[in-house]
N, C-alpha and C. Protein backbone atom coordinates (compact mmCIF):
# COMPACT_ATOMS: atom_id res chain seq x y z
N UNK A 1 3.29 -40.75 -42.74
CA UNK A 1 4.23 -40.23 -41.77
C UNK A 1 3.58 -39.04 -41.06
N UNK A 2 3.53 -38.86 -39.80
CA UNK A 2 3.33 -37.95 -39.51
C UNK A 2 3.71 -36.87 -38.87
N UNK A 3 5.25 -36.78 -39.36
CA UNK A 3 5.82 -35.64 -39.09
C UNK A 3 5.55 -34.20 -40.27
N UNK A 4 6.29 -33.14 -39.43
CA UNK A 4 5.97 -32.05 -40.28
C UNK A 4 6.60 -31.47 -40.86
N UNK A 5 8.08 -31.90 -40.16
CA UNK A 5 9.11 -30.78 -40.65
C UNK A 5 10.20 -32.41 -40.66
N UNK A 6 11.77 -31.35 -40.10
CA UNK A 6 12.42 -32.40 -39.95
C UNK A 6 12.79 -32.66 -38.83
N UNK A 7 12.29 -33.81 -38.43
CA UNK A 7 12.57 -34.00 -36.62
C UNK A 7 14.01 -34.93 -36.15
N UNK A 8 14.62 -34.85 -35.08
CA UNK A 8 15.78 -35.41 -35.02
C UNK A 8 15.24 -36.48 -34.22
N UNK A 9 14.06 -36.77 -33.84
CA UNK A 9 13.39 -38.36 -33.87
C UNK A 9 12.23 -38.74 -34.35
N UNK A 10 12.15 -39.17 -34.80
CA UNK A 10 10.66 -40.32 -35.06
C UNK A 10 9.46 -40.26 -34.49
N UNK A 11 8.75 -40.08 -35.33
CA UNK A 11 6.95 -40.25 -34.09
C UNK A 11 7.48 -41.56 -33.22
N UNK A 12 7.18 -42.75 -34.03
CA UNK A 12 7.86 -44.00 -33.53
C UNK A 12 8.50 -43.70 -32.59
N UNK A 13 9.59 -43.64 -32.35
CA UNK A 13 10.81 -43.27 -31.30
C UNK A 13 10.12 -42.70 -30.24
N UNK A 14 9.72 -41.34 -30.58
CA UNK A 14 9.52 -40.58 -29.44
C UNK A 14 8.28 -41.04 -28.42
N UNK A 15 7.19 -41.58 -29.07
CA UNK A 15 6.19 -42.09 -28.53
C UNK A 15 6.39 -43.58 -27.68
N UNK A 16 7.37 -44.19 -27.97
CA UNK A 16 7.91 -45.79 -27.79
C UNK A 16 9.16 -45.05 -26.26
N UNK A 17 9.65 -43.87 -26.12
CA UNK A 17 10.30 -43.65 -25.53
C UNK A 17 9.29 -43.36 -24.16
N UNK A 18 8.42 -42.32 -24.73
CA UNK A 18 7.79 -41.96 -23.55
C UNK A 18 6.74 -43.24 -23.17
N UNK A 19 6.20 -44.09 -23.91
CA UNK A 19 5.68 -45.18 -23.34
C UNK A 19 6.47 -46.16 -22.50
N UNK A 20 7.68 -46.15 -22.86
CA UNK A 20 8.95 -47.15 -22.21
C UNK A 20 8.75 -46.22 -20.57
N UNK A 21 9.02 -44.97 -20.27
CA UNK A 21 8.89 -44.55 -18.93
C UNK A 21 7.67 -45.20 -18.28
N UNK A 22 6.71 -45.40 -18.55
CA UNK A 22 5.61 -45.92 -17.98
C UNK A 22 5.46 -47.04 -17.73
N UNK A 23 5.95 -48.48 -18.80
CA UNK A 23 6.45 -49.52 -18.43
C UNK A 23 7.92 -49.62 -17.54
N UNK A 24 8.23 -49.04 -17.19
CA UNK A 24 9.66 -49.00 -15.91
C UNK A 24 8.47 -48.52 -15.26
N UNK A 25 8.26 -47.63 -15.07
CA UNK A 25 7.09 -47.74 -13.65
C UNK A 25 6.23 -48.70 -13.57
N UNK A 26 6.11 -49.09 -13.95
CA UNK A 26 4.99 -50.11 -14.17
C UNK A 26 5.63 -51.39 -13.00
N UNK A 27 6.66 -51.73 -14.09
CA UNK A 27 7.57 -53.01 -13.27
C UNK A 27 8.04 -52.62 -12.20
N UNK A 28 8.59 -51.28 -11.82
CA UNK A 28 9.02 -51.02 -10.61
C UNK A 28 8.07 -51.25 -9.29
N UNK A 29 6.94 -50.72 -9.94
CA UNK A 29 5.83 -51.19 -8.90
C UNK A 29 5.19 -52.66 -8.39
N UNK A 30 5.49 -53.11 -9.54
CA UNK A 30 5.07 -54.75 -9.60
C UNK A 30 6.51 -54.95 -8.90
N UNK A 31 7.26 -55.04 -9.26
CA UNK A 31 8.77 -55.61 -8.35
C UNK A 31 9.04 -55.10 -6.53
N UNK A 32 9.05 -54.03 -6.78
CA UNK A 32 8.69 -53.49 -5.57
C UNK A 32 6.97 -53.80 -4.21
N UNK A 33 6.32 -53.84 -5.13
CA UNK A 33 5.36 -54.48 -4.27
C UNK A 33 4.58 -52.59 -3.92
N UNK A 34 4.98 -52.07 -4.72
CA UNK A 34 4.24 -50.47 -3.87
C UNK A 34 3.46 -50.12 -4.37
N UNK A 35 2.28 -49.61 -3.45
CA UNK A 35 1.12 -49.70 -3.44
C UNK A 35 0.32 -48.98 -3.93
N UNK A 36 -0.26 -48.58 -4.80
CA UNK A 36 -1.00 -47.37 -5.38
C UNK A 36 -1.93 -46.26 -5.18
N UNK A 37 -1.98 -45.40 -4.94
CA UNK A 37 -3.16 -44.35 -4.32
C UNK A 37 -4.05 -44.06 -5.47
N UNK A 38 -5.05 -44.89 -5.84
CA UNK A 38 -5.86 -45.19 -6.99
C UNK A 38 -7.18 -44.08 -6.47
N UNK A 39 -7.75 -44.16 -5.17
CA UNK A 39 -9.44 -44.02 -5.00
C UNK A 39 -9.50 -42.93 -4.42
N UNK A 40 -8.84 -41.75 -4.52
CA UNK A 40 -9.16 -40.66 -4.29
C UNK A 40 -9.87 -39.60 -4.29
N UNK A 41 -10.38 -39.44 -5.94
CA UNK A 41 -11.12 -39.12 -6.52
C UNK A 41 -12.12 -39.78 -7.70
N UNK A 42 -13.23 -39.11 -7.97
CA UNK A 42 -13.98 -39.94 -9.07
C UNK A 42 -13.25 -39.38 -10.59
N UNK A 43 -13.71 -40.10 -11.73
CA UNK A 43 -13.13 -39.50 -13.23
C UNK A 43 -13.54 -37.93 -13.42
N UNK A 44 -15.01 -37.60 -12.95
CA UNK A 44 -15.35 -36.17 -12.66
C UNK A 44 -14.28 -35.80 -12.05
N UNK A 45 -14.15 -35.66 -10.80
CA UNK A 45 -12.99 -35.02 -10.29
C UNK A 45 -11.50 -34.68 -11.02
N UNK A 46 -11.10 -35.88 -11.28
CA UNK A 46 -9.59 -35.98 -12.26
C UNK A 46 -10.05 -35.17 -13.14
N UNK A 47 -11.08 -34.84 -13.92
CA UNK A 47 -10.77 -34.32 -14.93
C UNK A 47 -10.84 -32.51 -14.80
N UNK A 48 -11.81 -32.60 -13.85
CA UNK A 48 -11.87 -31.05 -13.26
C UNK A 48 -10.76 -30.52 -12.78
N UNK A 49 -10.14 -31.47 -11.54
CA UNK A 49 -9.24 -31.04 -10.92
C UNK A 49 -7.57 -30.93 -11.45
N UNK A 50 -7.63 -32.13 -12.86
CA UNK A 50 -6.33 -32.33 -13.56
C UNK A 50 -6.42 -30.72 -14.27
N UNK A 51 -7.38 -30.42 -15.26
CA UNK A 51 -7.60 -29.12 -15.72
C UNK A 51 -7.18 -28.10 -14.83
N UNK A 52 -7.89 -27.43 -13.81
CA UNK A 52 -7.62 -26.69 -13.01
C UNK A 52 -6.18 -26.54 -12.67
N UNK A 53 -5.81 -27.59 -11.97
CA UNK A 53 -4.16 -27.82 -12.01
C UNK A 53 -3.51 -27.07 -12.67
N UNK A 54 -3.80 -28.22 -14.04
CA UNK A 54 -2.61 -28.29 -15.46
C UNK A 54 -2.82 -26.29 -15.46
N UNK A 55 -3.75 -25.84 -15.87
CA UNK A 55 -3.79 -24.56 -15.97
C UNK A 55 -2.94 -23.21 -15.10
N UNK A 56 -3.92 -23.84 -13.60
CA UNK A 56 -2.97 -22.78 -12.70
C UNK A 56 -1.46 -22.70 -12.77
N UNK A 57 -1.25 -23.99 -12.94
CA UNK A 57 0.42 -24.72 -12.97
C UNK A 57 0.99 -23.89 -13.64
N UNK A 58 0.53 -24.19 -14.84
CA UNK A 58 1.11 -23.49 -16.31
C UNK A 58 1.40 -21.49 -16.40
N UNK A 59 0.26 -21.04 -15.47
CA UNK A 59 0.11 -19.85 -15.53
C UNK A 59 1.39 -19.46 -14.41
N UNK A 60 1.45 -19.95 -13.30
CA UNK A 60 2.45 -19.92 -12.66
C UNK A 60 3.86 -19.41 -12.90
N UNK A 61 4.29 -21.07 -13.24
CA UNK A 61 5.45 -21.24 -13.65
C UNK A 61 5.77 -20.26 -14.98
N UNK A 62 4.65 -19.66 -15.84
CA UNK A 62 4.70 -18.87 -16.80
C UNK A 62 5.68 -17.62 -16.31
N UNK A 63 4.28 -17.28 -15.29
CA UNK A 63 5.21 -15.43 -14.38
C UNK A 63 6.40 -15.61 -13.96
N UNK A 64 6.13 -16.91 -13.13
CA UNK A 64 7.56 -16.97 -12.24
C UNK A 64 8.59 -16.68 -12.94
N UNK A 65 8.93 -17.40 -14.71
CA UNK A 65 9.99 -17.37 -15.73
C UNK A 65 10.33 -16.09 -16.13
N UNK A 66 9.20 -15.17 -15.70
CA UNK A 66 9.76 -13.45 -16.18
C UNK A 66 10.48 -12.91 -15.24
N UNK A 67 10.59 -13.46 -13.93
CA UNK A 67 11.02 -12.95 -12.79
C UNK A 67 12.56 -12.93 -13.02
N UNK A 68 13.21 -12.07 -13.34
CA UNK A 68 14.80 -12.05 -13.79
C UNK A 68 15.96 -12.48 -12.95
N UNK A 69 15.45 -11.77 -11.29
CA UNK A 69 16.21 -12.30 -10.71
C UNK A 69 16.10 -13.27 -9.53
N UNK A 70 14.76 -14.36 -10.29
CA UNK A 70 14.30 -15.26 -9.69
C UNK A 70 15.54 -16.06 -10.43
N UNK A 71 14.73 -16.82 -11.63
CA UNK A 71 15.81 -17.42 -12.66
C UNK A 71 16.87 -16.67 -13.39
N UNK A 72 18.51 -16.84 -13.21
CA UNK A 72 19.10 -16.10 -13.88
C UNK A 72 19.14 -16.80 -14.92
N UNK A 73 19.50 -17.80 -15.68
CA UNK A 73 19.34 -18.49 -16.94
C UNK A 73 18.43 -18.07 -17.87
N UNK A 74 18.94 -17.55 -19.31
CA UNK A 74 17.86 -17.27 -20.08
C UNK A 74 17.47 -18.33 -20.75
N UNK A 75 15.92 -18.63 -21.05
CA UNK A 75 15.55 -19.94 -21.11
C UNK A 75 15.09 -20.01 -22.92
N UNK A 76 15.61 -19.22 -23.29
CA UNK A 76 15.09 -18.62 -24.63
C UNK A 76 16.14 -20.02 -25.51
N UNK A 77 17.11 -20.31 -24.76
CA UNK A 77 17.74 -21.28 -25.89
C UNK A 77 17.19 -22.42 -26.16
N UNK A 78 16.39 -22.77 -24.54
CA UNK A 78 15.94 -24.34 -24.66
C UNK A 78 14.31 -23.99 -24.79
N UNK A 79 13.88 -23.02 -24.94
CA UNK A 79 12.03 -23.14 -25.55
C UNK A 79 12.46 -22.80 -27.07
N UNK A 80 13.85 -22.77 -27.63
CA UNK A 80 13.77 -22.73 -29.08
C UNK A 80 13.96 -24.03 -29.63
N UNK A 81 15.08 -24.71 -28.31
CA UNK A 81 14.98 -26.27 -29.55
C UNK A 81 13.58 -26.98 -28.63
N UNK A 82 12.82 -26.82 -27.75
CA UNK A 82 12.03 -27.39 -27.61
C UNK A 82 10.73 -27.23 -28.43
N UNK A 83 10.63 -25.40 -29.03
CA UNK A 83 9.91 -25.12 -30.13
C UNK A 83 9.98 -26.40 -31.60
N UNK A 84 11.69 -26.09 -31.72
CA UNK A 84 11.65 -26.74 -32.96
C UNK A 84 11.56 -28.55 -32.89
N UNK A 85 11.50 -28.94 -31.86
CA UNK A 85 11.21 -30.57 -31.59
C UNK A 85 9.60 -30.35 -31.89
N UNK A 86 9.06 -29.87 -31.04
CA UNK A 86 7.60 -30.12 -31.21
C UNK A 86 6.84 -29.60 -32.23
N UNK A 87 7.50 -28.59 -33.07
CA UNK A 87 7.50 -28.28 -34.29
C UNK A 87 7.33 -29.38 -35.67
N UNK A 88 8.07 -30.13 -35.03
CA UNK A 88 8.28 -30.84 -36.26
C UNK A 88 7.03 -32.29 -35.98
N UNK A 89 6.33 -32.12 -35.02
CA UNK A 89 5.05 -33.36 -34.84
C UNK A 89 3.74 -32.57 -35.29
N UNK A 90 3.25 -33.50 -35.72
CA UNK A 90 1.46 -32.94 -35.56
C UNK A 90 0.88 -33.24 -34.73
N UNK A 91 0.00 -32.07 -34.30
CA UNK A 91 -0.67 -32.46 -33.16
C UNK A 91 -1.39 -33.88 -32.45
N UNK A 92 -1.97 -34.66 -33.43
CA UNK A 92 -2.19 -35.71 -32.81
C UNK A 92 -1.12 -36.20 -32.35
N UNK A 93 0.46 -36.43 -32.54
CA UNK A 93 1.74 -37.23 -32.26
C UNK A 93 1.77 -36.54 -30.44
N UNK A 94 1.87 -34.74 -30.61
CA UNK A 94 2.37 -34.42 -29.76
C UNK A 94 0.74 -34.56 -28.28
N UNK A 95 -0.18 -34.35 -28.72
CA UNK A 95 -1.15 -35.29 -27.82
C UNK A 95 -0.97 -36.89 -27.08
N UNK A 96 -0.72 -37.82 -27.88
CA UNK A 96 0.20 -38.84 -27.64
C UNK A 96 0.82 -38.42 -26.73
N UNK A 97 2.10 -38.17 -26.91
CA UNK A 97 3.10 -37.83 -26.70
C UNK A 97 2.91 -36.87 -25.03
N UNK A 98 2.04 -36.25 -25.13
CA UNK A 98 1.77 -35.48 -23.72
C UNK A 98 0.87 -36.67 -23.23
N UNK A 99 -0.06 -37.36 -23.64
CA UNK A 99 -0.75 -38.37 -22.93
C UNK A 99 0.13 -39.25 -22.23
N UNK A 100 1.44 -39.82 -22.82
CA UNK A 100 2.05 -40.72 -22.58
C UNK A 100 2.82 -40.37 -21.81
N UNK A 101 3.58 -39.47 -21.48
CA UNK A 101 4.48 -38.18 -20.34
C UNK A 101 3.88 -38.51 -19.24
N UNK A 102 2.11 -37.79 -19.15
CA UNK A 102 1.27 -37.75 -18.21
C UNK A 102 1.18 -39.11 -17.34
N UNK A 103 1.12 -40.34 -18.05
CA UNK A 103 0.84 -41.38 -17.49
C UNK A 103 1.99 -42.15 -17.12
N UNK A 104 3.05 -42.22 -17.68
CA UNK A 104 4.51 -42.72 -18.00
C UNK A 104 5.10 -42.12 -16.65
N UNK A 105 5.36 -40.57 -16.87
CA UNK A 105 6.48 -39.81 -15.84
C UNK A 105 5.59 -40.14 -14.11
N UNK A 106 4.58 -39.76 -14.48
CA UNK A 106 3.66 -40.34 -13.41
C UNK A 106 3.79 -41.21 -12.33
N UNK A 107 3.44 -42.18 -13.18
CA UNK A 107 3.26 -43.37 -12.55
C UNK A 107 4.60 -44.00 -12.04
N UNK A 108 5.96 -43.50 -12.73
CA UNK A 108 7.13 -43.80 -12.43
C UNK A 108 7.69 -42.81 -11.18
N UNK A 109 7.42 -41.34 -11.19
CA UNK A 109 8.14 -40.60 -10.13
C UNK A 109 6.81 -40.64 -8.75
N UNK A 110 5.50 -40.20 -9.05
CA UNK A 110 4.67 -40.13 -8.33
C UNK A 110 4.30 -41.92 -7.64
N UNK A 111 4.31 -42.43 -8.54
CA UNK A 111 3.52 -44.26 -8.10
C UNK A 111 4.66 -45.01 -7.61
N UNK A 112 5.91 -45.42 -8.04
CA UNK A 112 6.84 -45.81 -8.13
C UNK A 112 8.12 -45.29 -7.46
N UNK A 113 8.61 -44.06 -6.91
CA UNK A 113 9.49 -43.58 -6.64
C UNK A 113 8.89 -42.86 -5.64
N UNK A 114 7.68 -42.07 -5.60
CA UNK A 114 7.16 -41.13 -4.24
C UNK A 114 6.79 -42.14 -3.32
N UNK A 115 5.80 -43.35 -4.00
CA UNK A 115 5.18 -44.60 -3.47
C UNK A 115 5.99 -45.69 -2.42
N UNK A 116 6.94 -45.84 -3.01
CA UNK A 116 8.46 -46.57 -2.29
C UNK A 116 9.29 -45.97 -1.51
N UNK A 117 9.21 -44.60 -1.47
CA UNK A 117 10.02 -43.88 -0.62
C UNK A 117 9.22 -43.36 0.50
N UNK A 118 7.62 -43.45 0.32
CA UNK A 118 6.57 -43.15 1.20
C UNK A 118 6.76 -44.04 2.07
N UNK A 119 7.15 -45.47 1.67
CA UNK A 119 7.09 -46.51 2.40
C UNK A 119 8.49 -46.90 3.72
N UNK A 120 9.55 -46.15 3.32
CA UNK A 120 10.45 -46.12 3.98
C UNK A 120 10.99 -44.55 4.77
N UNK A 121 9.95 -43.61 4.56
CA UNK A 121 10.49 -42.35 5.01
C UNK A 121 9.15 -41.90 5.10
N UNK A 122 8.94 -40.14 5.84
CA UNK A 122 7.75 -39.61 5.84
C UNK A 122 7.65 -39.29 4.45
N UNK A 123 6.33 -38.63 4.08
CA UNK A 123 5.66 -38.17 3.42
C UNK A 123 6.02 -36.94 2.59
N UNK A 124 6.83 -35.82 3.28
CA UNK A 124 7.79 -34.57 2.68
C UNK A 124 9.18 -34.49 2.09
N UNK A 125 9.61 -36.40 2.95
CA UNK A 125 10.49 -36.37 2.29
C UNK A 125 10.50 -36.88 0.74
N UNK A 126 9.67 -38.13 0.93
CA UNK A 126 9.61 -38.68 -0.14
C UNK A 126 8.69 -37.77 -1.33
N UNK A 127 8.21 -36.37 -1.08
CA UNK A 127 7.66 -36.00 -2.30
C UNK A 127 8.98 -35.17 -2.69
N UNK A 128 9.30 -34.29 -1.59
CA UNK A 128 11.03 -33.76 -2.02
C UNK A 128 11.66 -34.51 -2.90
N UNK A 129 12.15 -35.75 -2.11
CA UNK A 129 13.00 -36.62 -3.03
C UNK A 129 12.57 -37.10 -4.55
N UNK A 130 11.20 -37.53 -4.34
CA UNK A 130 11.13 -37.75 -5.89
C UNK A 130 10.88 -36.70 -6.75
N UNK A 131 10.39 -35.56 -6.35
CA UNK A 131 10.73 -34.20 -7.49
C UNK A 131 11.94 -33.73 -7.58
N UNK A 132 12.87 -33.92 -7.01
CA UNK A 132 14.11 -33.34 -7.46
C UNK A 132 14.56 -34.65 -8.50
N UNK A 133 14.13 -35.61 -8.15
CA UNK A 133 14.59 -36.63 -9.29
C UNK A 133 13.80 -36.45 -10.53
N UNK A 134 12.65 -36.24 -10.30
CA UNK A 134 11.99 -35.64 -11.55
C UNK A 134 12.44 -34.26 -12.17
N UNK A 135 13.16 -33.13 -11.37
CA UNK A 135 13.91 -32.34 -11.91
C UNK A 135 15.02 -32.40 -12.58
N UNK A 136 15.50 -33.76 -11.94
CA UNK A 136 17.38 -33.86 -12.34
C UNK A 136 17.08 -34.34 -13.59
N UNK A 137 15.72 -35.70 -14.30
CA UNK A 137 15.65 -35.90 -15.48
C UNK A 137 15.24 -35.36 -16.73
N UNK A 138 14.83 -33.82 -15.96
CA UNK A 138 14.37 -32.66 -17.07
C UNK A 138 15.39 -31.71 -17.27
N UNK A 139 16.61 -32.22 -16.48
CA UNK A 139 17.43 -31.15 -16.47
C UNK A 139 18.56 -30.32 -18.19
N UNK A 140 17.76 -29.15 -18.17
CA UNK A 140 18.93 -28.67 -19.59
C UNK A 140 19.26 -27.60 -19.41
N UNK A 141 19.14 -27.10 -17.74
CA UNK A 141 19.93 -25.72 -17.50
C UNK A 141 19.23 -25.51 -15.69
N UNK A 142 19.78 -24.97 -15.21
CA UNK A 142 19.18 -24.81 -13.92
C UNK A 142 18.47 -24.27 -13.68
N UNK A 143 17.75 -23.04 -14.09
CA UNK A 143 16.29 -22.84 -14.07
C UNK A 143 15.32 -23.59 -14.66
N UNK A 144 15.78 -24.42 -15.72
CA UNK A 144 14.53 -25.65 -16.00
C UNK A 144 14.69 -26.71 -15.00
N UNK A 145 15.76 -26.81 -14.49
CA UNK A 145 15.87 -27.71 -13.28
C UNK A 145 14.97 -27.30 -11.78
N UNK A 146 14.68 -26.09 -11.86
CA UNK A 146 13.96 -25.54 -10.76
C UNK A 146 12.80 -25.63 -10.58
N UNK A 147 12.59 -25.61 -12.14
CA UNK A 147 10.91 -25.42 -12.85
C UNK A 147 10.20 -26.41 -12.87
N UNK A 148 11.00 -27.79 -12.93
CA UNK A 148 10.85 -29.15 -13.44
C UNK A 148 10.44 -29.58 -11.66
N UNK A 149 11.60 -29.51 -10.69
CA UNK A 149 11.80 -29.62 -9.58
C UNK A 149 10.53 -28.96 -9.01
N UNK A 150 9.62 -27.74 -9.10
CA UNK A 150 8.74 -26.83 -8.38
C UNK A 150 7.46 -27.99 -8.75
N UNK A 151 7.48 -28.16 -10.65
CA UNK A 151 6.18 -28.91 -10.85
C UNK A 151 6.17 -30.17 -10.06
N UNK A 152 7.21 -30.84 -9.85
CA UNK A 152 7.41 -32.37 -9.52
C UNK A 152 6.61 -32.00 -8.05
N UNK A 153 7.38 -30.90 -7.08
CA UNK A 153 6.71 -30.96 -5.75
C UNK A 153 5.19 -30.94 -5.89
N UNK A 154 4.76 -29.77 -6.69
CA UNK A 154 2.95 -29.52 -6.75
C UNK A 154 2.68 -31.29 -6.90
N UNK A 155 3.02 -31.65 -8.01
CA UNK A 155 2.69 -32.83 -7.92
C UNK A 155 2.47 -33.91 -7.61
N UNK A 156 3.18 -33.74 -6.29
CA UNK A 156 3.50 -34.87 -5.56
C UNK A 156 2.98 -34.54 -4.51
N UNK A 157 2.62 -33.18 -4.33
CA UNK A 157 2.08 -32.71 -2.83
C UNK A 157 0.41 -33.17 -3.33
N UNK A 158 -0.01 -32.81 -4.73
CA UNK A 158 -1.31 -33.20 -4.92
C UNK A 158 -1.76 -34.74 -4.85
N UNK A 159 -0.51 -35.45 -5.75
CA UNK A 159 -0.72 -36.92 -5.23
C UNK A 159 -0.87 -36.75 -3.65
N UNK A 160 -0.45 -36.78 -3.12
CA UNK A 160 -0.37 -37.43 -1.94
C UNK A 160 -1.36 -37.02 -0.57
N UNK A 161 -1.70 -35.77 -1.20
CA UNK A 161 -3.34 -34.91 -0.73
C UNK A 161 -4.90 -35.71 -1.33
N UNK A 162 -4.40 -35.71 -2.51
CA UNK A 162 -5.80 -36.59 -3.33
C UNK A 162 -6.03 -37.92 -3.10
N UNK A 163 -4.79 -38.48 -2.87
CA UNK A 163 -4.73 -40.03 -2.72
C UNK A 163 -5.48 -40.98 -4.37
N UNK A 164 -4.68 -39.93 -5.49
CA UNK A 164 -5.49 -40.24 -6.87
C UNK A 164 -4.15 -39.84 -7.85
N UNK A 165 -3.51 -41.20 -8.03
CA UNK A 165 -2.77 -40.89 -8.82
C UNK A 165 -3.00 -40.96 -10.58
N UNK A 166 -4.71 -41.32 -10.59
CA UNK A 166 -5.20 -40.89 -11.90
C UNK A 166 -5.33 -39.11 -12.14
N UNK A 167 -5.43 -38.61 -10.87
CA UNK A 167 -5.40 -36.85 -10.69
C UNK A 167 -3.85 -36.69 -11.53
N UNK A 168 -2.84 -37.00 -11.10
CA UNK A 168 -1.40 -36.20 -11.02
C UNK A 168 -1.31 -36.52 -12.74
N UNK A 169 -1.70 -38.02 -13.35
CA UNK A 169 -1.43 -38.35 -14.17
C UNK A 169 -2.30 -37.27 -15.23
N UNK A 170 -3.72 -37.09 -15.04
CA UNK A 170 -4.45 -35.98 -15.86
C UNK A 170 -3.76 -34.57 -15.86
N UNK A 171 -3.80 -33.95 -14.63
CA UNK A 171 -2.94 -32.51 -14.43
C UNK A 171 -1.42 -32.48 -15.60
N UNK A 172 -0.60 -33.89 -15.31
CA UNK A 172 0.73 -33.68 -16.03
C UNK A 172 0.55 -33.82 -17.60
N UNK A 173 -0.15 -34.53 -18.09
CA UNK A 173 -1.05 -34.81 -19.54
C UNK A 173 -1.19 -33.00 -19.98
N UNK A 174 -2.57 -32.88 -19.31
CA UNK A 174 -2.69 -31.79 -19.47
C UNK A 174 -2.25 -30.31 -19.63
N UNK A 175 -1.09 -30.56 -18.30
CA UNK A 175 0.20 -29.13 -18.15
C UNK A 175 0.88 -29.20 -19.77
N UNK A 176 1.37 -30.48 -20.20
CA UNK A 176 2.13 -30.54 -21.14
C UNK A 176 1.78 -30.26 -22.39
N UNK A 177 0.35 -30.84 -22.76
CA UNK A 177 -0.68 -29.95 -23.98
C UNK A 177 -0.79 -28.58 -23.62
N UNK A 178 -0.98 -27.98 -22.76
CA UNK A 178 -1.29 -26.49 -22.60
C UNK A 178 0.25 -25.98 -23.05
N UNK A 179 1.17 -26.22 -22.06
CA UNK A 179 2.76 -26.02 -22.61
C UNK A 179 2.96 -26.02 -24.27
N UNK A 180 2.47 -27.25 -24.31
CA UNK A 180 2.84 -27.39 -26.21
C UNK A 180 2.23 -26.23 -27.07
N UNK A 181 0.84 -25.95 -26.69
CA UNK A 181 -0.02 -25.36 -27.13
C UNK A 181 0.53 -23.86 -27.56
N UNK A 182 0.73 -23.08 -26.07
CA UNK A 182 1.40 -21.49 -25.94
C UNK A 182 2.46 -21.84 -26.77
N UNK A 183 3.41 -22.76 -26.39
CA UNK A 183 4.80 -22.59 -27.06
C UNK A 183 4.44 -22.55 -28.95
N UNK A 184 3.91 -23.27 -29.12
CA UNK A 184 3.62 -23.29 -30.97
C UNK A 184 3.32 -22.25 -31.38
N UNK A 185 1.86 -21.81 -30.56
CA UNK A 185 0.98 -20.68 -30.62
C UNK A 185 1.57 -19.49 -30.42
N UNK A 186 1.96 -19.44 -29.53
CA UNK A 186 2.49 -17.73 -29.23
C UNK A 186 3.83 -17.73 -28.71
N UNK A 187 4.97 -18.18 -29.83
CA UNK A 187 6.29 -18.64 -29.67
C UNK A 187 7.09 -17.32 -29.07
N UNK A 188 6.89 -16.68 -29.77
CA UNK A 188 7.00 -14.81 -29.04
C UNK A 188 6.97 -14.62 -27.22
N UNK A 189 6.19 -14.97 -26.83
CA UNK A 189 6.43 -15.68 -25.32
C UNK A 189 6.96 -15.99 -25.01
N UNK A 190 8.00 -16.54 -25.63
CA UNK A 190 9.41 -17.01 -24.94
C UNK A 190 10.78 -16.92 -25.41
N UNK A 191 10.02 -15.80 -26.34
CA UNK A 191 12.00 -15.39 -27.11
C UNK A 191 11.97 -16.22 -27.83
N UNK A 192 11.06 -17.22 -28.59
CA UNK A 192 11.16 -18.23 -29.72
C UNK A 192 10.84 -17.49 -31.05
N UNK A 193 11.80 -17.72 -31.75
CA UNK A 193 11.52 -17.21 -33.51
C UNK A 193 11.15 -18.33 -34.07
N UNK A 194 10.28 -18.04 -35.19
CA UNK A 194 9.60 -19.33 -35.89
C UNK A 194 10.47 -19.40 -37.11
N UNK A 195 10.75 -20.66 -37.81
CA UNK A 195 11.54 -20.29 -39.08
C UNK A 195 10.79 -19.76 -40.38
N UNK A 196 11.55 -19.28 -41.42
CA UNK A 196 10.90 -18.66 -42.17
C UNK A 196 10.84 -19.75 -43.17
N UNK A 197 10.02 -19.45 -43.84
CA UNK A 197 8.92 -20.68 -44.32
C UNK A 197 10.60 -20.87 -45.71
């Protein structure tokens, strides 16, 4: 088993969940007929440029969250049960688990939903539109709705600049290991208490 603590789902589960987002994109694209922005960049690139990203991203959205009367919501309730969810995986699960996000949420809001709406509207709208939908499905308070909503735009503004939706898919992989990482690591960062052993 490779849980650590006690989790209120399953490696199983959770990994089969976030792989299920990626198969709905998957089919949506195959059903839909929409078209992919594959050749943008080389694997060098994705991996430089997903890094770079995932990082700046992360550092970002970090400051922005201290800004008090940017976000009024204190976010200290939901980086504690999000502490204690990812708490309870080992790192290889929660690697998975960010691999599968990366490629899954991806390929469904960026390939599938930016891709199809590219096709029937301009270009600002359809990255608008599909990050707020990517916000509304992260939604557990309205400043994570903002936060969720800000990454979805970067993301979609980078898809659609790179013309490499292996880029958006590395950057979101990556944002989410770095995320996991601080949050475990230096839980204190976010008003998270660790339990006592």
């Amino acid at each position: 088993m490779s849980e650590r603590g006690s989790s209120s789902m399953p490696s199983a589960t959770a990994l089969m969940f976030q792989g299920g987002i990626g198969l709905i994109g998957l089919f949506a694209v195959w059903l839909f007929e929409i078209p992919l922005l594959l050749d943008g960049l080389n694997a060098v690139e994705v991996a430089l440029f997903g890094a770079v990203g995932a990082a700046a991203t992360y550092l970002v959205l970090v400051l922005l969250s201290r800004v008090p009367w940017l976000f009024p919501d204190n976010l200290s309730g939901q980086m504690q049960a999000l502490y204690n969810f990812a708490a309870s995986y080992r790192w290889p699960v929660l690697g998975a688990l960010s691999l599968l996000a990366g490629v899954g949420e991806e390929l469904l809001f960026r390939g599938a939903i930016q891709g199809w709406l590219l096709q029937h509207t301009g270009p600002w709208t359809a990255v608008i539109a599909a990050s707020v939908l990517f916000g509304l499905v992260h939604y557990v308070s309205f400043t994570y709705f903002v936060m969720a909503t800000g990454l979805g735009a970067v993301l979609g503004v980078a898809y659609q600049f790179s013309q490499s939706l292996a880029l958006v898919m590395a950057w979101h992989a990556l944002y989410d290991m770095v995320a996991l990482y601080c949050l475990l690591r230096y839980p204190h960062w976010f008003g998270v208490r660790r339990p006592r052993p």
